[in-house]
C-alpha atoms as a PDB file:
ATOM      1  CA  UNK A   1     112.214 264.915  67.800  1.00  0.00           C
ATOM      2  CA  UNK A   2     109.861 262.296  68.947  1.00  0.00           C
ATOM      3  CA  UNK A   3     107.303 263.181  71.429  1.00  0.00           C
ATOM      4  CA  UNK A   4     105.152 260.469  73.197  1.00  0.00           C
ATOM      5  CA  UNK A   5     102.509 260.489  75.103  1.00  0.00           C
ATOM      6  CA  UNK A   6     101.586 257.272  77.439  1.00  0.00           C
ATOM      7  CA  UNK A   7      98.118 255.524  77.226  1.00  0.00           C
ATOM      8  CA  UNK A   8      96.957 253.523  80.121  1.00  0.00           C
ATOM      9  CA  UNK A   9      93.832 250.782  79.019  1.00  0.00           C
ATOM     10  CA  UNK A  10      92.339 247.504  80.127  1.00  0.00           C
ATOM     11  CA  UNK A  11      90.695 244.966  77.524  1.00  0.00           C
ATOM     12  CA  UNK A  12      87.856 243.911  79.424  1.00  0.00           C
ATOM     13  CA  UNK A  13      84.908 245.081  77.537  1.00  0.00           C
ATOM     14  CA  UNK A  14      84.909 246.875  74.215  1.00  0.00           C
ATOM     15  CA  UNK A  15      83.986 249.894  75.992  1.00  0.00           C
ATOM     16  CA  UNK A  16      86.149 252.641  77.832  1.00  0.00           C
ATOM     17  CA  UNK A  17      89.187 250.590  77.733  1.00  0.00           C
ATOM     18  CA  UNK A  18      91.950 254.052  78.194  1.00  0.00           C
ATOM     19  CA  UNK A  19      92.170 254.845  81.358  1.00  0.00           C
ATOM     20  CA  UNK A  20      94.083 257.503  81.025  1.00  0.00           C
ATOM     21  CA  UNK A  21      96.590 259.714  79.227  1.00  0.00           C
ATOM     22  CA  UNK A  22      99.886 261.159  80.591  1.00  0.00           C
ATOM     23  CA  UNK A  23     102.960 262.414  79.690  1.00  0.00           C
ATOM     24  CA  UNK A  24     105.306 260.249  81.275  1.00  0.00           C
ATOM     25  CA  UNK A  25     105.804 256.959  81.312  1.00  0.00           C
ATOM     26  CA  UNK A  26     106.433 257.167  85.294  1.00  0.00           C
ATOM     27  CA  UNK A  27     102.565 258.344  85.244  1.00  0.00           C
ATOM     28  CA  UNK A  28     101.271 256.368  83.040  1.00  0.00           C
ATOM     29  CA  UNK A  29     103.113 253.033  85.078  1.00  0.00           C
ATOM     30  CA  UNK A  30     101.342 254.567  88.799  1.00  0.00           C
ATOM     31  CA  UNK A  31      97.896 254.498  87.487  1.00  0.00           C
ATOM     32  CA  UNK A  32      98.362 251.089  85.884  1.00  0.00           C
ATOM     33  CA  UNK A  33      99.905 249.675  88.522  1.00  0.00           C
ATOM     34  CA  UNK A  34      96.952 251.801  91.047  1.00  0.00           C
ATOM     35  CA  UNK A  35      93.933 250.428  88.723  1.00  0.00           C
ATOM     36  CA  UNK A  36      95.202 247.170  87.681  1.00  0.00           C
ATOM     37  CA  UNK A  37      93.447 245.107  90.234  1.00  0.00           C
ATOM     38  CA  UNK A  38      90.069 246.127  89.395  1.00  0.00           C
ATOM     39  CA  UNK A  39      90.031 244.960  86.183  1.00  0.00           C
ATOM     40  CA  UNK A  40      90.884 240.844  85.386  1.00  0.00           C
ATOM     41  CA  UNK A  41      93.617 241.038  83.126  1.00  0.00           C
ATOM     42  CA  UNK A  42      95.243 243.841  84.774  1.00  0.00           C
ATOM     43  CA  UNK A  43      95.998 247.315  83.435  1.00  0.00           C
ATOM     44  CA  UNK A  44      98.545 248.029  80.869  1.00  0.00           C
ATOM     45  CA  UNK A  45     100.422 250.832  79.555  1.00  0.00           C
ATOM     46  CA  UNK A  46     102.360 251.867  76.017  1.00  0.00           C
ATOM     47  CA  UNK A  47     103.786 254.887  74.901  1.00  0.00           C
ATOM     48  CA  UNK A  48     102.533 256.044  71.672  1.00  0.00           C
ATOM     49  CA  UNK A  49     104.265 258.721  69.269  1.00  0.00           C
ATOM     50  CA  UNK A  50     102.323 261.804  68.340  1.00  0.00           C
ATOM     51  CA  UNK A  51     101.139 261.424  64.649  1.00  0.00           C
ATOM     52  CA  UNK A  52     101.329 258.059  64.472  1.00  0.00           C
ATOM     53  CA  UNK A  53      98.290 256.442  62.763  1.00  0.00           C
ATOM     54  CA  UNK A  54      96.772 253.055  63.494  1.00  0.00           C
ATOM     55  CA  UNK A  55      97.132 251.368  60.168  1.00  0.00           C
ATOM     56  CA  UNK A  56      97.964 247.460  59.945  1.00  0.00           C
ATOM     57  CA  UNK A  57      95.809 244.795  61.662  1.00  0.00           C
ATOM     58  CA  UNK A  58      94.263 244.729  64.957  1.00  0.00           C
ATOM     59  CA  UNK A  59      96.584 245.808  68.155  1.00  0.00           C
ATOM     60  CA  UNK A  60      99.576 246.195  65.513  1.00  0.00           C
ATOM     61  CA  UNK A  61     102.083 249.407  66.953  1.00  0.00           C
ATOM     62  CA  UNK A  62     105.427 249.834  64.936  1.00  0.00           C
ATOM     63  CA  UNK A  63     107.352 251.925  68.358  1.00  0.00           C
ATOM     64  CA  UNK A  64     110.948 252.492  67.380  1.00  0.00           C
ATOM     65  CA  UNK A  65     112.012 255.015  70.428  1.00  0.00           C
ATOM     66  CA  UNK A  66     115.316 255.720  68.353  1.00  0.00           C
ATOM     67  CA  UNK A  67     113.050 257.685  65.415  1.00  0.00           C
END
């Protein structure tokens, strides 16, 4: 079974870009969508599978929701 949880970040500095991590994608899409306008670029979120390691190139995610 594939368990996610949901990230919510901004890249407007290098520094304390999550804002925050839920377990829902419902949550994670409120706080984006609540914090978005203080930061430039907006807020994003992603869901990201537990155990998954950060291993190819920058900002590279391999998210196949079917695994």
């Amino acid at each position: 079974m594939v368990q996610l949880i949901w990230i919510v970040c901004h890249d407007e500095s290098p520094h304390n870009t999550v804002l925050g991590v839920f377990a829902t994608q419902e949550e994670a899409a409120a706080v984006a969508e609540e914090v978005g306008p203080r930061f430039e670029n907006g807020a994003i979120y992603f869901g990201w599978q537990i155990g998954q390691r950060y291993y190819e190139g920058t900002r590279f995610l391999i998210y196949r929701p079917t695994d």
